[in-house]
C-alpha atoms as a PDB file:
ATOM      1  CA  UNK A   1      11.489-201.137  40.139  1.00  0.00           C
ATOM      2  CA  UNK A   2      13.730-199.123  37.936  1.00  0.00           C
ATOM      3  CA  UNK A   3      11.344-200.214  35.049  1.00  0.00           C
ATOM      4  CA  UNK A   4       8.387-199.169  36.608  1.00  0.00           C
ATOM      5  CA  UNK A   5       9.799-195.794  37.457  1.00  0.00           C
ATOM      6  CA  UNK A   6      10.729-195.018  33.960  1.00  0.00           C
ATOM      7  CA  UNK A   7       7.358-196.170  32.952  1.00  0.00           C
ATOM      8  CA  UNK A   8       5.845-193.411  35.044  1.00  0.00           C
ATOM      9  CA  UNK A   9       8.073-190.805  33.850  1.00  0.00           C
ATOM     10  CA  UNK A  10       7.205-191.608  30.094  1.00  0.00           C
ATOM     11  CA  UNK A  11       4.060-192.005  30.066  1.00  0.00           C
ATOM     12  CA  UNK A  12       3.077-188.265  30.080  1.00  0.00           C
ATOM     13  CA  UNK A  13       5.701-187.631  27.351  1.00  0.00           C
ATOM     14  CA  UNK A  14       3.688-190.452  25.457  1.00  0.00           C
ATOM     15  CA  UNK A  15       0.193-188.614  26.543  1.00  0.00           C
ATOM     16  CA  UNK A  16       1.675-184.983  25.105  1.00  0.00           C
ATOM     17  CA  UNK A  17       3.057-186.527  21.617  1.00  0.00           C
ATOM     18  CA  UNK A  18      -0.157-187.830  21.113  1.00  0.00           C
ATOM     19  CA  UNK A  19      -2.419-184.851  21.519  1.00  0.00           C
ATOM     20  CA  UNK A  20       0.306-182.750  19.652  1.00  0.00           C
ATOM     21  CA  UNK A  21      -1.929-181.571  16.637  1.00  0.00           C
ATOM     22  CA  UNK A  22      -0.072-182.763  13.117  1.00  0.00           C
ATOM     23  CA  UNK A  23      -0.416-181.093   9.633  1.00  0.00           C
ATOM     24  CA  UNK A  24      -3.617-181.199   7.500  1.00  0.00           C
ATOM     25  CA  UNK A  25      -2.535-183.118   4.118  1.00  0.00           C
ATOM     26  CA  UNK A  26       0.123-185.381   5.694  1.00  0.00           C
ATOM     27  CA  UNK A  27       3.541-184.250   7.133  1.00  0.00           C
ATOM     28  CA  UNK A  28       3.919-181.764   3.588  1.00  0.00           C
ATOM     29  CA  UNK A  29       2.406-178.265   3.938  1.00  0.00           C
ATOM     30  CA  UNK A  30       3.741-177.806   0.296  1.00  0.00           C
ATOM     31  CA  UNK A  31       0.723-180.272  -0.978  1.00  0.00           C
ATOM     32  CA  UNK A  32      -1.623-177.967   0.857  1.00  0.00           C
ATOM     33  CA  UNK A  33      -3.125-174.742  -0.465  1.00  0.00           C
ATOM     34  CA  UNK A  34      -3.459-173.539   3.168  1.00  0.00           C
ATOM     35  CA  UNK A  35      -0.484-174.982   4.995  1.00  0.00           C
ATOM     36  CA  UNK A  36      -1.361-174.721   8.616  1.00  0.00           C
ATOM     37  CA  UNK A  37       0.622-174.982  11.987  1.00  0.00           C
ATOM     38  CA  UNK A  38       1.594-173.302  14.459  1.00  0.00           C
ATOM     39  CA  UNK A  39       3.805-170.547  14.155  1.00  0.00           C
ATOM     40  CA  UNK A  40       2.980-170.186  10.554  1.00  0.00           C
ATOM     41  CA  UNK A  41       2.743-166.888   9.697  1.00  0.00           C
ATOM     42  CA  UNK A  42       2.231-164.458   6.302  1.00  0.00           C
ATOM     43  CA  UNK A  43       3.727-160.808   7.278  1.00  0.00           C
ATOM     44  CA  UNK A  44       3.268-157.180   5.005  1.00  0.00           C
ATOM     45  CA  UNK A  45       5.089-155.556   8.430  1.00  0.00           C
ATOM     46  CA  UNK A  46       4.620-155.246  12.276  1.00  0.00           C
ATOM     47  CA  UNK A  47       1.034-154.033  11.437  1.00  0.00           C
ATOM     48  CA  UNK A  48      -0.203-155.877   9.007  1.00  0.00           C
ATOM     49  CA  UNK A  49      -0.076-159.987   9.425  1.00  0.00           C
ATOM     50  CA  UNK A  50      -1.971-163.766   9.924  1.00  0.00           C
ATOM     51  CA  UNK A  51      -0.342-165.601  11.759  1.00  0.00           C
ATOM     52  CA  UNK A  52      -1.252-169.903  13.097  1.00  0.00           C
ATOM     53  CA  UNK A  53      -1.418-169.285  16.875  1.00  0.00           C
ATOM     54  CA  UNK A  54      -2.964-172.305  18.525  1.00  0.00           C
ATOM     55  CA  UNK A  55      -5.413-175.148  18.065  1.00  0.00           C
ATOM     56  CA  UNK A  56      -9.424-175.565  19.310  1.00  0.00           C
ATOM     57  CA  UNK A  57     -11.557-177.856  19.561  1.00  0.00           C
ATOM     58  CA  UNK A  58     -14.939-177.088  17.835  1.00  0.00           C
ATOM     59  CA  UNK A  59     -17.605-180.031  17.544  1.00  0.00           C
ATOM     60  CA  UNK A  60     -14.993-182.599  18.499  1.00  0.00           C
ATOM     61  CA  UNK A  61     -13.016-181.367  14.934  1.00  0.00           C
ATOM     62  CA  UNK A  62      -9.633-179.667  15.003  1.00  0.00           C
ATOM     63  CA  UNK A  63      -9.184-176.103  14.387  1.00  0.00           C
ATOM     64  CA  UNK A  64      -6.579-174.263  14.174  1.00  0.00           C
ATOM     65  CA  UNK A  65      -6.790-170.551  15.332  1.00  0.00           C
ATOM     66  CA  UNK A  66      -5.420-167.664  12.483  1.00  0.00           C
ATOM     67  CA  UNK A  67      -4.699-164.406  14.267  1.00  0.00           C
ATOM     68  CA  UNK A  68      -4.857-161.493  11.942  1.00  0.00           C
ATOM     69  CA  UNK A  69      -3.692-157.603  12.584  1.00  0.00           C
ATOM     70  CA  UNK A  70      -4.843-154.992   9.855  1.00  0.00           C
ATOM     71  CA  UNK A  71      -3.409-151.272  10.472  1.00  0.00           C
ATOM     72  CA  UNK A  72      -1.921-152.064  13.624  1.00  0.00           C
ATOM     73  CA  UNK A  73      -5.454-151.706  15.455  1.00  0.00           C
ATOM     74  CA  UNK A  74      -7.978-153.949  13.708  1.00  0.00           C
ATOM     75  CA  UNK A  75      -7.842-157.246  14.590  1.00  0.00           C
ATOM     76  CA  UNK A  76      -9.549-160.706  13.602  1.00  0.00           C
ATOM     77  CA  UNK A  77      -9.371-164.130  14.462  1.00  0.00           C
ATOM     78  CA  UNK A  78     -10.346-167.033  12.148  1.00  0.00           C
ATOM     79  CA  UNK A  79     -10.819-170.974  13.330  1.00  0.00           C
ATOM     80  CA  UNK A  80     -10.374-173.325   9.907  1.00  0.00           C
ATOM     81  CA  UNK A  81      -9.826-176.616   9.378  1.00  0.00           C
ATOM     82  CA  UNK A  82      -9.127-178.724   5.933  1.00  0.00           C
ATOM     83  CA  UNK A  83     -11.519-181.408   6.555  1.00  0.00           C
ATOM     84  CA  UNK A  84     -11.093-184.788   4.641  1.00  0.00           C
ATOM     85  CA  UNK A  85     -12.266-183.943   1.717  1.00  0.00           C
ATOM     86  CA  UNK A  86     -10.347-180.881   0.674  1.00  0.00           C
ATOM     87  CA  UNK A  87     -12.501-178.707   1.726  1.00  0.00           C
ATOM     88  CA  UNK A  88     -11.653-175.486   3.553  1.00  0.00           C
ATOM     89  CA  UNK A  89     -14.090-175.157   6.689  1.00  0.00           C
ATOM     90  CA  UNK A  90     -14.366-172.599   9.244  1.00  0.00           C
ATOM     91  CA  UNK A  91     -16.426-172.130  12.495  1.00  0.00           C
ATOM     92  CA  UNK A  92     -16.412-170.641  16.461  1.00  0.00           C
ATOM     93  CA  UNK A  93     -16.133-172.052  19.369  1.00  0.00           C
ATOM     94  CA  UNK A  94     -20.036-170.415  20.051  1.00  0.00           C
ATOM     95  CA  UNK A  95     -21.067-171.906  16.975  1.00  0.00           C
ATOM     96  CA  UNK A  96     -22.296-175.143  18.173  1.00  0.00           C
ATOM     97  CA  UNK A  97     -23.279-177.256  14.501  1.00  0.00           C
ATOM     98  CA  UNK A  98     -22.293-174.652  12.219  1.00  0.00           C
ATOM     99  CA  UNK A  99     -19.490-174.683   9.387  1.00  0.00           C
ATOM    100  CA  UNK A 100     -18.648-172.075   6.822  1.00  0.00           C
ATOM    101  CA  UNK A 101     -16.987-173.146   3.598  1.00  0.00           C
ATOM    102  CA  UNK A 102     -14.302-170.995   2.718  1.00  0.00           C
ATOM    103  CA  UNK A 103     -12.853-173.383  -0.313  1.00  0.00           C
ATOM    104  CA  UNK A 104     -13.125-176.453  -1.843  1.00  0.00           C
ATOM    105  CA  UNK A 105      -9.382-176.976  -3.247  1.00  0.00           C
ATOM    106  CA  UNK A 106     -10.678-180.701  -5.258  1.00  0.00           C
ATOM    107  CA  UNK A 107     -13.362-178.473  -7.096  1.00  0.00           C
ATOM    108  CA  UNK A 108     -12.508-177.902 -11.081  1.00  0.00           C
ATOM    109  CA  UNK A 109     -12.787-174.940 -13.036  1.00  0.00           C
ATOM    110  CA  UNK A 110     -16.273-173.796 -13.590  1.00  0.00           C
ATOM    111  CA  UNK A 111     -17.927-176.188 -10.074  1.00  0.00           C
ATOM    112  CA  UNK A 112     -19.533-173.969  -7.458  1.00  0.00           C
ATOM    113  CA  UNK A 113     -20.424-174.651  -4.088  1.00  0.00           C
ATOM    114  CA  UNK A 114     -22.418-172.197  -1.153  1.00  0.00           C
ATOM    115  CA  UNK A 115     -20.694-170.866   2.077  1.00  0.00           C
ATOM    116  CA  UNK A 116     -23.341-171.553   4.146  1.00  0.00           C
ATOM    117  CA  UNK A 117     -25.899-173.450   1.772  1.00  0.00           C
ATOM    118  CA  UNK A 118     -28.953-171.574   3.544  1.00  0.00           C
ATOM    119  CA  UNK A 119     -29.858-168.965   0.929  1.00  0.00           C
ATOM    120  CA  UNK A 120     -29.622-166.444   3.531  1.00  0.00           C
ATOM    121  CA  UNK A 121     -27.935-163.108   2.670  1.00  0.00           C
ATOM    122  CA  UNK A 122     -24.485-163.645   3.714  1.00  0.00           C
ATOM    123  CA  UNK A 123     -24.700-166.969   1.730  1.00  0.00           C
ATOM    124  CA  UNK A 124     -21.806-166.754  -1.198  1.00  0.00           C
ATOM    125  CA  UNK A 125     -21.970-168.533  -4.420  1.00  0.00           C
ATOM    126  CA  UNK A 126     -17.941-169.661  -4.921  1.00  0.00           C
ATOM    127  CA  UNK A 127     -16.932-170.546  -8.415  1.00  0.00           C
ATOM    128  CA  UNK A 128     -13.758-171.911  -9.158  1.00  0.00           C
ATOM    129  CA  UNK A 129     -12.529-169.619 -12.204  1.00  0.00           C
ATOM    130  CA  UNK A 130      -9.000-170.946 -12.718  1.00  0.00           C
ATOM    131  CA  UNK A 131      -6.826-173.726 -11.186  1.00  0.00           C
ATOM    132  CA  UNK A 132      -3.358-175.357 -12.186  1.00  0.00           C
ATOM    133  CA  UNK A 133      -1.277-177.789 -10.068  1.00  0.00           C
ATOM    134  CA  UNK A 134       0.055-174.798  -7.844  1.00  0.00           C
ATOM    135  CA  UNK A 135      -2.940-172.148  -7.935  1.00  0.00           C
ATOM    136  CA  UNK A 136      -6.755-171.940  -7.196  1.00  0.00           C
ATOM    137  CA  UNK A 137      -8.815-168.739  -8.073  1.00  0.00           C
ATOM    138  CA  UNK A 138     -12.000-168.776  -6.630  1.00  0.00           C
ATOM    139  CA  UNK A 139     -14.824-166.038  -7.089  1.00  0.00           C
ATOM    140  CA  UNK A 140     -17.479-165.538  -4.648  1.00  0.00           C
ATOM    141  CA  UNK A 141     -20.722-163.248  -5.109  1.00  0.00           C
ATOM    142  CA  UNK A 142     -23.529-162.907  -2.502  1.00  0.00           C
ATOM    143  CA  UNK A 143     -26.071-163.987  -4.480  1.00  0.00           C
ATOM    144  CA  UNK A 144     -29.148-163.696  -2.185  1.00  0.00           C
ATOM    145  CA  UNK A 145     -27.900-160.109  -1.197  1.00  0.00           C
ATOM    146  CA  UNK A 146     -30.119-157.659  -2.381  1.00  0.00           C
ATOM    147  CA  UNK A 147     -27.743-154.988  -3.362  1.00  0.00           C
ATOM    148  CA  UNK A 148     -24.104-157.027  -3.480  1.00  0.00           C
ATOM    149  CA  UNK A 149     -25.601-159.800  -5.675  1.00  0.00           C
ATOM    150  CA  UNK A 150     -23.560-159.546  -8.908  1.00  0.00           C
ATOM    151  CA  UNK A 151     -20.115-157.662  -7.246  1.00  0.00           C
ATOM    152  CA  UNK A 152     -18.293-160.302  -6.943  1.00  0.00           C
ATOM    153  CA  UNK A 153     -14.378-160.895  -5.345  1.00  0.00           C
ATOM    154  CA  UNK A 154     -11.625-163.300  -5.679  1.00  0.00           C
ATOM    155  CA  UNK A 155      -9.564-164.955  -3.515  1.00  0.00           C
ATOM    156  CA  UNK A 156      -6.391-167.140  -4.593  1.00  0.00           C
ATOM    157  CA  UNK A 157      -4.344-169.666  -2.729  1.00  0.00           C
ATOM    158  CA  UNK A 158      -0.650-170.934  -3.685  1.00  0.00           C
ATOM    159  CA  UNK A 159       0.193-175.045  -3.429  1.00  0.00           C
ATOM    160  CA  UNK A 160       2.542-174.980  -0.423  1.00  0.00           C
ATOM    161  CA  UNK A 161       2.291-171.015   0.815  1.00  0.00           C
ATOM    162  CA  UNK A 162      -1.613-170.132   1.579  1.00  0.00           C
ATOM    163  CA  UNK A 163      -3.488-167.280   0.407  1.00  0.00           C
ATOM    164  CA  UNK A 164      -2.161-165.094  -2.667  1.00  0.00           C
ATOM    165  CA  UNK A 165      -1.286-161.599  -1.246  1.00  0.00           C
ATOM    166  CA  UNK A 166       1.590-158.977  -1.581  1.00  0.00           C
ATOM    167  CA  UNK A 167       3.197-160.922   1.502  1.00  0.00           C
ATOM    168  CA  UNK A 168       6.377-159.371   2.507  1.00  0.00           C
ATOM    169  CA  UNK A 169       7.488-162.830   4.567  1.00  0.00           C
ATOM    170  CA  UNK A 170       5.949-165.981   4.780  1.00  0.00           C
ATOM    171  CA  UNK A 171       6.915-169.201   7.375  1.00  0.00           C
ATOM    172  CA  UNK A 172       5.870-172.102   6.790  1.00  0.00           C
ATOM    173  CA  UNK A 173       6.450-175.529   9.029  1.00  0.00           C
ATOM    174  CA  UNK A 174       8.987-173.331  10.888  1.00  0.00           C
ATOM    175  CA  UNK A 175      11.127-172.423   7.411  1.00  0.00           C
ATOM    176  CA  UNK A 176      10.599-168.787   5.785  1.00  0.00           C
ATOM    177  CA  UNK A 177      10.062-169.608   2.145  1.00  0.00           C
ATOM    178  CA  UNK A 178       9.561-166.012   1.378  1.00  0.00           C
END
């Protein structure tokens, strides 16, 4: 009886561990160039943040919801997911079938890839224009834009901390490393 009892109580203990959502890239978030859990965060100040706030389910895929506050008023949210090949995908939950690729962290130096692979306007080009062990530099230019076609930007990510900014504070798997 006392068996059975203790059974019932662990089971939903068992049910919770189970659906707790684990880090992309193994149990490490310093192999990944976008470590991401909950509670992860990269800070300027009180106005100005990302932080890891919860998990979704897009498409049957895990997502992980990024919370962002520019200037104290603007906000954004971003749902991204590494999927299992390195790459750095993001969708909405009202996106039913569709994936933007923000990075592809396996590319080389010199590979490009498409955002959206449609040809569409908002369709990037993303070269990979430097990458050691610890960094990746990648430059995107809307190439089917009319008039933004050859203005590109680049965005940088750091083995083990996420995106390259001026960040004030950064936590990482519940540790500030910065």
């Amino acid at each position: 009886m006392k068996k059975t009892i203790m059974q019932w109580l662990l089971l939903p203990l068992i049910f919770v561990a189970c659906k707790t959502p684990q880090v992309r890239n193994g149990s490490n978030p310093a192999q990944s160039f976008l470590p991401m859990q909950i509670g992860n965060y990269w800070k300027m100040d009180a106005r100005n943040y990302t932080e890891v706030q919860d998990t979704v389910r897009i498409d049957g895929r895990l997502y992980y919801k990024f919370y962002s506050l520019t200037g104290g008023d603007a906000v954004s949210t971003a749902y991204l997911r590494i999927d299992e090949n390195n790459r750095l995908m993001e969708s909405w939950p009202e996106a039913n079938g569709k994936e933007y690729t923000r990075a592809q962290f396996n590319s080389k130096v010199g590979e490009s890839f498409f955002t959206l692979n449609d040809r569409t306007a908002n369709d990037y080009k993303v070269t990979v224009t430097e990458k050691s062990d610890n960094k990746i530099t990648f430059s995107f230019d809307m190439v089917y834009h009319e008039k933004m076609k050859g203005q590109p930007h680049q965005v940088s990510y750091i083995k083990g901390s996420g995106l390259d900014d001026q960040w004030k504070s950064i936590k990482i798997d519940g540790k500030i490393i910065k």
